[in-house]
Protein backbone atom coordinates (compact mmCIF):
# COMPACT_ATOMS: atom_id res chain seq x y z
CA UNK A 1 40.20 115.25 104.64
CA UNK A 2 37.25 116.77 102.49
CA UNK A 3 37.73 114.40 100.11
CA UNK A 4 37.78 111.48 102.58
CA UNK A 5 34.60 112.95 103.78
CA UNK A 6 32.68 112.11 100.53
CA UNK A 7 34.05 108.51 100.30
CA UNK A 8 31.46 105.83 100.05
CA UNK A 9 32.63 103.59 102.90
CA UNK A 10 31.91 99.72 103.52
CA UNK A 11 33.40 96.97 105.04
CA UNK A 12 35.82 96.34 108.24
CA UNK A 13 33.20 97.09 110.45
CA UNK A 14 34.82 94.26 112.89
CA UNK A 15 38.26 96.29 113.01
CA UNK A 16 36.63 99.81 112.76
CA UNK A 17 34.67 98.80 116.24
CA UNK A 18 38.13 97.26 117.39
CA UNK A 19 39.96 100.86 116.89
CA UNK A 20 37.19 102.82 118.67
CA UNK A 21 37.14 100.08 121.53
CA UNK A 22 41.11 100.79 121.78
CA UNK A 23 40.67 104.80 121.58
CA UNK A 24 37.64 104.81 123.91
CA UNK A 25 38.43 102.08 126.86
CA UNK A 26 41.91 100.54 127.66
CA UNK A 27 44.75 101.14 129.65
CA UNK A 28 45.33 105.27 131.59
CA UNK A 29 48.43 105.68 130.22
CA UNK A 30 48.95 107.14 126.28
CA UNK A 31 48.71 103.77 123.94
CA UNK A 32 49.45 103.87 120.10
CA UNK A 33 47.01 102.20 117.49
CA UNK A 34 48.39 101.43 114.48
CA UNK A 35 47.00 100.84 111.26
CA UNK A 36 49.30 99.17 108.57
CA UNK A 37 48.73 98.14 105.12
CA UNK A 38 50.35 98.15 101.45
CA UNK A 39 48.82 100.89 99.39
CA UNK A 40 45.19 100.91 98.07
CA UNK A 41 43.64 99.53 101.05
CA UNK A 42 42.30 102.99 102.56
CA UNK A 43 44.10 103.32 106.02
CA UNK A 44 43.41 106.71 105.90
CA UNK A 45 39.45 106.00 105.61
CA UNK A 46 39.31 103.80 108.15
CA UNK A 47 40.97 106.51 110.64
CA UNK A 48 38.93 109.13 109.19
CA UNK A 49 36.04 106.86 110.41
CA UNK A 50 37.07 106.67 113.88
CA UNK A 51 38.20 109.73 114.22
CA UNK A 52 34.62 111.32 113.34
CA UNK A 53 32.61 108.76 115.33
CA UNK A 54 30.64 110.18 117.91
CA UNK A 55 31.90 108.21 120.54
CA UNK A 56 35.57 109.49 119.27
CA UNK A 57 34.61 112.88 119.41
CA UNK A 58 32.88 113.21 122.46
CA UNK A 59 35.70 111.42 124.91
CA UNK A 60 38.55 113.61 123.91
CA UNK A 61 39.11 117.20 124.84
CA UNK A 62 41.33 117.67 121.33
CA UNK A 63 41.74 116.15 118.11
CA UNK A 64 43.98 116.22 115.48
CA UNK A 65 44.67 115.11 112.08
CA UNK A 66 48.26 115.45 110.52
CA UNK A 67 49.59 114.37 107.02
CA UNK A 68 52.87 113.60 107.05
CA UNK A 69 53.92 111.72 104.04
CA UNK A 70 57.33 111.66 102.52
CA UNK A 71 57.50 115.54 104.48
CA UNK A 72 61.02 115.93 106.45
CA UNK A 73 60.54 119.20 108.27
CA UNK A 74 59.82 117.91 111.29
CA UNK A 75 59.05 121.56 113.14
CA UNK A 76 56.86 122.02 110.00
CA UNK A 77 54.69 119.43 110.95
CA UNK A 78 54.53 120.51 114.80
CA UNK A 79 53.24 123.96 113.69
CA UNK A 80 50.65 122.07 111.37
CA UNK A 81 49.91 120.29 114.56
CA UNK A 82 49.83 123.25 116.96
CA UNK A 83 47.70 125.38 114.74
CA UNK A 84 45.17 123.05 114.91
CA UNK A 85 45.18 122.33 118.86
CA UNK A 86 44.83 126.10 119.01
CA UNK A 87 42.17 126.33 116.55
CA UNK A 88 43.71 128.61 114.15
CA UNK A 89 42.14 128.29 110.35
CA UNK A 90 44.86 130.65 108.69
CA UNK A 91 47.20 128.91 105.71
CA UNK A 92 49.99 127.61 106.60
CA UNK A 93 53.05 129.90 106.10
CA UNK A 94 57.15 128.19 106.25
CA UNK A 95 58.39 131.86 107.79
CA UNK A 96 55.99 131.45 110.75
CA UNK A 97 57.06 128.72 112.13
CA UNK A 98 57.92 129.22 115.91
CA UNK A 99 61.25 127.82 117.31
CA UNK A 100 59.38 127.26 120.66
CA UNK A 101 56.97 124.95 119.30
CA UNK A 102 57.42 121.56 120.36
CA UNK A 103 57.28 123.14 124.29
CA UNK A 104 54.25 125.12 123.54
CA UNK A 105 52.40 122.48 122.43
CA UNK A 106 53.57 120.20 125.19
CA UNK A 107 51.90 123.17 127.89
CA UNK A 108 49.09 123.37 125.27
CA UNK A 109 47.92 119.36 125.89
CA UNK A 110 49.58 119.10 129.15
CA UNK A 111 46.14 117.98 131.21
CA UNK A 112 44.10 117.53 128.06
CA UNK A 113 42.87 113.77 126.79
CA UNK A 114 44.38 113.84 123.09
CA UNK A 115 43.58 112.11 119.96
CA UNK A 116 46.18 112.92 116.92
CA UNK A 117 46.06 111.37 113.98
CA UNK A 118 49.67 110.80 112.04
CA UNK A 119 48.77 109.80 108.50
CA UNK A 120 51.13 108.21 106.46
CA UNK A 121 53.63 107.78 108.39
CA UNK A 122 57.07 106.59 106.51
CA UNK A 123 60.20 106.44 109.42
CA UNK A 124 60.61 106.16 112.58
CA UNK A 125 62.86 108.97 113.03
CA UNK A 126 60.17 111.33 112.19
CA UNK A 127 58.01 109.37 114.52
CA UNK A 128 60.43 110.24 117.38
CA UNK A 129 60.26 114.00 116.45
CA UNK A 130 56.76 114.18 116.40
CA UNK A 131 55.74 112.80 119.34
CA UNK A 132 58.42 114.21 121.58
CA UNK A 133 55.93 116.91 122.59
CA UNK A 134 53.11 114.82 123.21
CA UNK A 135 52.93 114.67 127.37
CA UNK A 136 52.61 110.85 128.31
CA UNK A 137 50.29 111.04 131.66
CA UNK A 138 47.12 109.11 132.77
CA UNK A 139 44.69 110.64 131.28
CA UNK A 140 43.82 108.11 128.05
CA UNK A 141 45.43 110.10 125.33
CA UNK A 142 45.47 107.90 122.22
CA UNK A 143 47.62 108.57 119.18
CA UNK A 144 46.71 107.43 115.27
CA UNK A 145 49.45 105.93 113.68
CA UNK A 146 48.82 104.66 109.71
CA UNK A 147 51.96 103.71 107.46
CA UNK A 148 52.80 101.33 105.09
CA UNK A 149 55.72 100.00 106.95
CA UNK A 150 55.48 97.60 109.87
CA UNK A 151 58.92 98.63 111.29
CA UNK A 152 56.86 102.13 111.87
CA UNK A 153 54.18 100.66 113.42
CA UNK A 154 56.37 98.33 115.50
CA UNK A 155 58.62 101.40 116.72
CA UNK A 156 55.68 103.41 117.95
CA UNK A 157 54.03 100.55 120.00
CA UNK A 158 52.84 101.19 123.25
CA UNK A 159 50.23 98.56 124.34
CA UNK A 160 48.23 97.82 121.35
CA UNK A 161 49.42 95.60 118.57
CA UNK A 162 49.30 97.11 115.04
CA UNK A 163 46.26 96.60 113.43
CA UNK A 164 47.10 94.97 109.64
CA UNK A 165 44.01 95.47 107.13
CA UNK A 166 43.19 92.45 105.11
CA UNK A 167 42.13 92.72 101.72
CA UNK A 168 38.62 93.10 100.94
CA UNK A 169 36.14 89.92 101.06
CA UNK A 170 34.04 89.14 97.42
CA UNK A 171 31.05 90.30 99.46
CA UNK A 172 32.26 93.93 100.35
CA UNK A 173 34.13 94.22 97.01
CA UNK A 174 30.72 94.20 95.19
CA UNK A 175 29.20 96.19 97.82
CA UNK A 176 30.93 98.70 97.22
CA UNK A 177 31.54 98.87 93.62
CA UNK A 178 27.87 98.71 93.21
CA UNK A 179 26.87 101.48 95.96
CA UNK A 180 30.21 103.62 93.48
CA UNK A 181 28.37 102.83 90.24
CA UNK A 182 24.55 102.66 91.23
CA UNK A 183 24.13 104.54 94.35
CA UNK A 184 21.35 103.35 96.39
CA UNK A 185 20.17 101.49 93.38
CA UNK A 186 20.85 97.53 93.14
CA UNK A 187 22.63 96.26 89.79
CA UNK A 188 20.64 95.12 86.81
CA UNK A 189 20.18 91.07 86.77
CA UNK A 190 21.85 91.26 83.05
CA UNK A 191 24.91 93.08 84.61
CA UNK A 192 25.41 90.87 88.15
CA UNK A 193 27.71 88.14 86.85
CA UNK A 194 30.20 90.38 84.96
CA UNK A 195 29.98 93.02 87.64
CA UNK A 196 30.88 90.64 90.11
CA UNK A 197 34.06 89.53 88.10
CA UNK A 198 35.05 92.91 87.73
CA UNK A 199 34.99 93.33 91.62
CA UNK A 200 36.49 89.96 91.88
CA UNK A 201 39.51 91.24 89.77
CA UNK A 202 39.90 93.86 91.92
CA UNK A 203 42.28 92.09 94.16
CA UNK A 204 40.37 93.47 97.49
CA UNK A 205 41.94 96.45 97.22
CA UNK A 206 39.19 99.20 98.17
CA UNK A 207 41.52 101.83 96.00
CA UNK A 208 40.95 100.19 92.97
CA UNK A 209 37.41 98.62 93.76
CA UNK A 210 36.92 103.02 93.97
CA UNK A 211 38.31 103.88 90.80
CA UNK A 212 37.11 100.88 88.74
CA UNK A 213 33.62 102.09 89.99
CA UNK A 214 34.35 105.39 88.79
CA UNK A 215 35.28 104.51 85.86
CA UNK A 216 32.34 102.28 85.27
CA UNK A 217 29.78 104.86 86.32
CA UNK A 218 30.29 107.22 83.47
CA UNK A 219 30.13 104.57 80.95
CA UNK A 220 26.50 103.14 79.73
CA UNK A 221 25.27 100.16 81.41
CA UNK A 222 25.64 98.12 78.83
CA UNK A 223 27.13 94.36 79.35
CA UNK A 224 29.75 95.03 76.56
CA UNK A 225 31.44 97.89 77.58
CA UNK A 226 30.92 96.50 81.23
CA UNK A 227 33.02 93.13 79.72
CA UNK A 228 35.45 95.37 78.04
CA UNK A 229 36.48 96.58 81.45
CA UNK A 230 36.75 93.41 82.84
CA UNK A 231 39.17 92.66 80.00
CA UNK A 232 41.40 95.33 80.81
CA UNK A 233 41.34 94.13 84.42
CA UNK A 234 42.23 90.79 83.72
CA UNK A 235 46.15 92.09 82.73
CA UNK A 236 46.66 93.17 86.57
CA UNK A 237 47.82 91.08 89.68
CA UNK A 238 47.61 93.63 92.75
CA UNK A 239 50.68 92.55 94.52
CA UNK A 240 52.63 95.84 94.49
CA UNK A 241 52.45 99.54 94.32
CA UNK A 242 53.32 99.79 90.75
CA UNK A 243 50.00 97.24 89.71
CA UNK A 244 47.79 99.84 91.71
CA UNK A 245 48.99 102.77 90.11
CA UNK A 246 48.48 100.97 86.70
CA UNK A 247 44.78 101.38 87.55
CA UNK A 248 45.47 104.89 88.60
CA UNK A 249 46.52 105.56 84.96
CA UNK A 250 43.63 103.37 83.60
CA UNK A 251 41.39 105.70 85.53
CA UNK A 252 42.59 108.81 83.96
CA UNK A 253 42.65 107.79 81.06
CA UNK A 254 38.86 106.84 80.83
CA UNK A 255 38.43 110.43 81.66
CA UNK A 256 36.92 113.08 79.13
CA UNK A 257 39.88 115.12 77.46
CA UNK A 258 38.50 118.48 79.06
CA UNK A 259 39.08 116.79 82.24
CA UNK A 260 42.47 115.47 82.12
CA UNK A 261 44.60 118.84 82.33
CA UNK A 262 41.88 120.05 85.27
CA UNK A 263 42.85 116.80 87.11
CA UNK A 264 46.77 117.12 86.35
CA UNK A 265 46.35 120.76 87.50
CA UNK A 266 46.16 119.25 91.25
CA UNK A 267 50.12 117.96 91.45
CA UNK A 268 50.74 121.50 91.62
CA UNK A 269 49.34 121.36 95.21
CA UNK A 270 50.79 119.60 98.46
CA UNK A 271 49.34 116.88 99.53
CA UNK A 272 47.17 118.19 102.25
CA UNK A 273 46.59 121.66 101.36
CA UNK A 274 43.30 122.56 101.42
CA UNK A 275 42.26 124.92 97.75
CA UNK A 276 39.55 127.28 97.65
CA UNK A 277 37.11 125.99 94.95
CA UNK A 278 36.75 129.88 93.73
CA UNK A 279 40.44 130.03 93.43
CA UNK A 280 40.53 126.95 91.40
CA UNK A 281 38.01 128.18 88.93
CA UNK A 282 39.86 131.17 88.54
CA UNK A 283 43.39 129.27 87.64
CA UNK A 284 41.87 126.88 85.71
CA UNK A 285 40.19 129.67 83.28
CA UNK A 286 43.35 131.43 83.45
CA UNK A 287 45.05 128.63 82.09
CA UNK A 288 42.58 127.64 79.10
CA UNK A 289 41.12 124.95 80.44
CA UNK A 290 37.81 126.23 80.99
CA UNK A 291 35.66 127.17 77.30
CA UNK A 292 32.81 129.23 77.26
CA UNK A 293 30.04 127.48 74.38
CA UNK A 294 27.07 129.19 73.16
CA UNK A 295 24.78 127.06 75.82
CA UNK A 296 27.14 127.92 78.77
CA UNK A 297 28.92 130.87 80.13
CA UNK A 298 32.47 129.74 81.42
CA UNK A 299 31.02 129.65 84.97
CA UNK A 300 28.33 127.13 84.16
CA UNK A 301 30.97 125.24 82.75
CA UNK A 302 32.97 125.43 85.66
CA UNK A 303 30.08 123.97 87.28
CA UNK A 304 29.94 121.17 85.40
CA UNK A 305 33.62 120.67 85.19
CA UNK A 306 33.28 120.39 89.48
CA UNK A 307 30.30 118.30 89.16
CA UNK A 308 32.28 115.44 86.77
């Protein structure tokens, strides 16, 4: 979630006020909100909005956030899920997970109002696992649900119909590609009309409006270079998975060569284990990756390395 955290965020303010209306007011009994979309249009931001607003926070008793992903160990993700209802910060460890679970944690949020996130979401029979222990009484529990797949969404309805993102209007896919490349700044007048194209070309997919940005901040701001992008761009229709991660590769490889194993380095990880930045350091040096120069010791390098 830390990297959700630093996510510049615009746009679906209409549906982000819809979701905290459905979490916050509604029907006693437990109710589902689902949030569906192909890849690339940040369903996991947009709960990560919600589920941090102040309103959110201060009307449940608990909260949780799962990942679940492609992961089939169903009693895996309860302990995940019961750690966090019981606070505990430890790493996760596969030969301590409890057969008793799933009826601990129902006792555990038995009488509590419960928010729990399930991110990424791919079948319905881990849906059915997962929210066996979750106690179903009047007490306006609300439950997360994002996935790619409507069939998902459709099987965990309660009372609220799925909620399916649209693509990204011209006017929020410049807004945020300029906030990624300039900040607070506004865009130079000689860079507007191709910088809008570029965000055009986009497709309305905030995932790629995000990376394109990246990759656009570390180049100059100059209108060829800016135009050179755009030409690149102009190969992709974003119908599909496959045409988003084409602009996943195009992102990496506009990265500087020091960068690129540092970046690869992260598959080694699960997708939502948290890493210890000092840790990191310490593998990457271990590993090469990490020079010292005659300006830098190999810890101001690190720096840097973290900074980029």
């Amino acid at each position: 979630k830390s990297s959700i955290a630093s996510k510049i965020i615009v746009g679906f303010e209409e549906e982000t006020n819809w979701i905290i209306r459905k979490l916050t007011t509604g029907p006693a009994k437990i109710d589902v909100i689902s949030i569906v979309g192909m890849p690339g249009l940040e369903k996991t931001t947009m709960a990560y909005k919600v589920y941090n607003d102040k309103s959110v926070v201060e009307h449940f008793d608990v909260r949780v956030w799962c990942i679940v992903d492609q992961e089939r160990n169903e009693k895996k993700l309860l302990q995940k899920i019961y750690n966090q209802v019981f606070g505990m910060k430890e790493k996760f460890s596969e030969d301590r997970i409890d057969d008793g679970v799933a009826d601990k944690l129902w006792k555990r949020l038995f009488g509590k109002r419960y928010l729990i996130v399930l991110d990424d979401l791919w079948d319905t029979a881990t849906w059915d696992e997962l929210t066996r222990p979750f106690p179903e009484f009047q007490k306006r529990s609300r439950i997360i649900l994002t996935s790619r797949k409507q069939e998902v969404a459709l099987h965990g309805k309660c009372h609220s119909d799925p909620l399916y993102l649209r693509l990204f209007t011209q006017g929020e896919s410049w807004e945020l590609l300029e906030k990624r490349v300039f900040g607070e700044e506004h865009c130079p007048d000689e860079l507007l009309d191709v910088g809008e194209k570029i965000a055009r070309k986009c497709g309305g997919l905030p995932l790629v409006l995000d990376l394109i940005g990246g990759v656009i901040a570390k180049k100059e701001k100059k209108k060829v270079l800016w135009l050179e992008v755009l030409k690149n761009l102009n190969s992709f229709i974003f119908k599909d998975e496959e045409e988003v991660m084409k602009v996943v590769q195009l992102s990496y490889d506009h990265l500087s060569n020091h960068l690129k194993p540092c970046l690869l380095y992260f598959a080694s990880y699960p997708k939502d284990q948290d890493i210890e930045i000092s840790e990191l350091k310490d593998l990457w040096s271990a590993e090469g990756f990490v020079e010292q120069s005659e300006m830098r010791s190999v810890e101001e390098v690190m720096e840097v390395y973290m900074d980029e």
